[in-house]
Protein backbone atom coordinates (compact mmCIF):
# COMPACT_ATOMS: atom_id res chain seq x y z
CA UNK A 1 -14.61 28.39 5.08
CA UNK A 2 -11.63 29.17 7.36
CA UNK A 3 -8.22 27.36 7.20
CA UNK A 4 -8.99 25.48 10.13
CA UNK A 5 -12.26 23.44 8.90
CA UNK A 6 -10.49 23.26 5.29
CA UNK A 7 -7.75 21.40 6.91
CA UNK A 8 -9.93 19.35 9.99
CA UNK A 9 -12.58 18.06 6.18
CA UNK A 10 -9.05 17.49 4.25
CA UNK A 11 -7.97 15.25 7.32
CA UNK A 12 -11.40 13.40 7.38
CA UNK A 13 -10.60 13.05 3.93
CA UNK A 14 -7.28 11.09 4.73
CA UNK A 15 -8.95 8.92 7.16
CA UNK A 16 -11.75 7.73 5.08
CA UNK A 17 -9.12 6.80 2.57
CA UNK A 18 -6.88 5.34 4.90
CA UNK A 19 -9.45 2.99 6.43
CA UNK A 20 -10.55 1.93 3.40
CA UNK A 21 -6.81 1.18 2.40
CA UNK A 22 -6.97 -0.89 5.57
CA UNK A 23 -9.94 -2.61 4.69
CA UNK A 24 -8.63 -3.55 1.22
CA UNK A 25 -5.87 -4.67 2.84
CA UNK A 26 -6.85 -7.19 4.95
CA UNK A 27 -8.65 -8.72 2.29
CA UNK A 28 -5.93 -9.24 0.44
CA UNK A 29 -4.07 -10.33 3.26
CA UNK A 30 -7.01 -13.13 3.91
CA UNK A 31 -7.43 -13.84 0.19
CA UNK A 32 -3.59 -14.65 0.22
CA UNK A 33 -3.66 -17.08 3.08
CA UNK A 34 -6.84 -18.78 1.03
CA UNK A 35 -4.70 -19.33 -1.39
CA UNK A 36 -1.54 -19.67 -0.12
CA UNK A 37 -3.20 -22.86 2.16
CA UNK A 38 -5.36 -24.25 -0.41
CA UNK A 39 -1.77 -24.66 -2.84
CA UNK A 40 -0.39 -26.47 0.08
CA UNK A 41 -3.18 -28.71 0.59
CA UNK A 42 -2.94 -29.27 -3.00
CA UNK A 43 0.82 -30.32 -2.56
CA UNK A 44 0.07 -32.64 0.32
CA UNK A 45 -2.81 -34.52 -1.60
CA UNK A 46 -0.67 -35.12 -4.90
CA UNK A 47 2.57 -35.81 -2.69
CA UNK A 48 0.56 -38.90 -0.99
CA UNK A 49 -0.45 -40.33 -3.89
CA UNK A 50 2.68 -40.87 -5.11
CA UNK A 51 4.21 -41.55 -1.80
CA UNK A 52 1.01 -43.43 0.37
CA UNK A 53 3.92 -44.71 3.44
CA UNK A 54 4.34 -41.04 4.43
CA UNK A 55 1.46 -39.71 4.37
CA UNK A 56 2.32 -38.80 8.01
CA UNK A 57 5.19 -37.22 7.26
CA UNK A 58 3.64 -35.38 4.68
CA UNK A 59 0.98 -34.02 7.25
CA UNK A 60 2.88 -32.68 9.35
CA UNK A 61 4.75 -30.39 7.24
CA UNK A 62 1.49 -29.70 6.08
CA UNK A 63 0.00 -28.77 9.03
CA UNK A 64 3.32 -26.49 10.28
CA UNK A 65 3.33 -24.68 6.65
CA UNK A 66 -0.51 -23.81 6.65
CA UNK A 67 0.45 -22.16 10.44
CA UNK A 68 3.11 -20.29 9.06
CA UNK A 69 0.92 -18.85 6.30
CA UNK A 70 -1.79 -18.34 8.51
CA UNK A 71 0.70 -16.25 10.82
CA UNK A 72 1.91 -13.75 8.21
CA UNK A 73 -1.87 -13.54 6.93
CA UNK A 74 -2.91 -12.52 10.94
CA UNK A 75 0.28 -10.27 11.08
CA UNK A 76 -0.97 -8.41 8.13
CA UNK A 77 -4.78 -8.50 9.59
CA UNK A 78 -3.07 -6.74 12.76
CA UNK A 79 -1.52 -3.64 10.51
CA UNK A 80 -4.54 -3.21 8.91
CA UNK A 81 -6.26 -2.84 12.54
CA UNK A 82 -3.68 -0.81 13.73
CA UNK A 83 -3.97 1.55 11.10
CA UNK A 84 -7.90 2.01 11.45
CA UNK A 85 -7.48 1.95 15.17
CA UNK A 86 -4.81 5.14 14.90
């Protein structure tokens, strides 16, 4: 085996484990956000039943906090792709 195919199947080697790095990743990433949104939904429930006149209130922050999460969850989704993709 010459030096050149040693390094080109150690290389292949490095990308298979990258990817995979990627892949685990993500699904972290996405896990996280699961999570992340379903303690927040938990907040918002127990916050209305003690408070029931602002429930509105209470939704909205809601709703703005689960888009934040789910923005850092896509932003890591996107540097998983990008390292596949490279």
């Amino acid at each position: 085996m010459t030096t050149l195919t040693l390094l080109q199947a150690l290389t292949e080697v490095g990308l298979g484990i990258a990817h995979m790095g990627a892949g685990i990743g993500a699904g972290i990433a996405s896990i996280g956000a699961g999570i992340g949104i379903g303690l927040i939904g938990k907040g918002a429930v127990e916050a209305v039943a003690r408070q029931p006149e602002a429930a509105g209130d209470i939704r909205t922050f809601m709703v703005l906090t689960a888009a934040f999460v789910e923005g850092v969850a896509l932003f890591g989704i996107v540097v998983c792709m990008l390292i596949v993709l490279s």
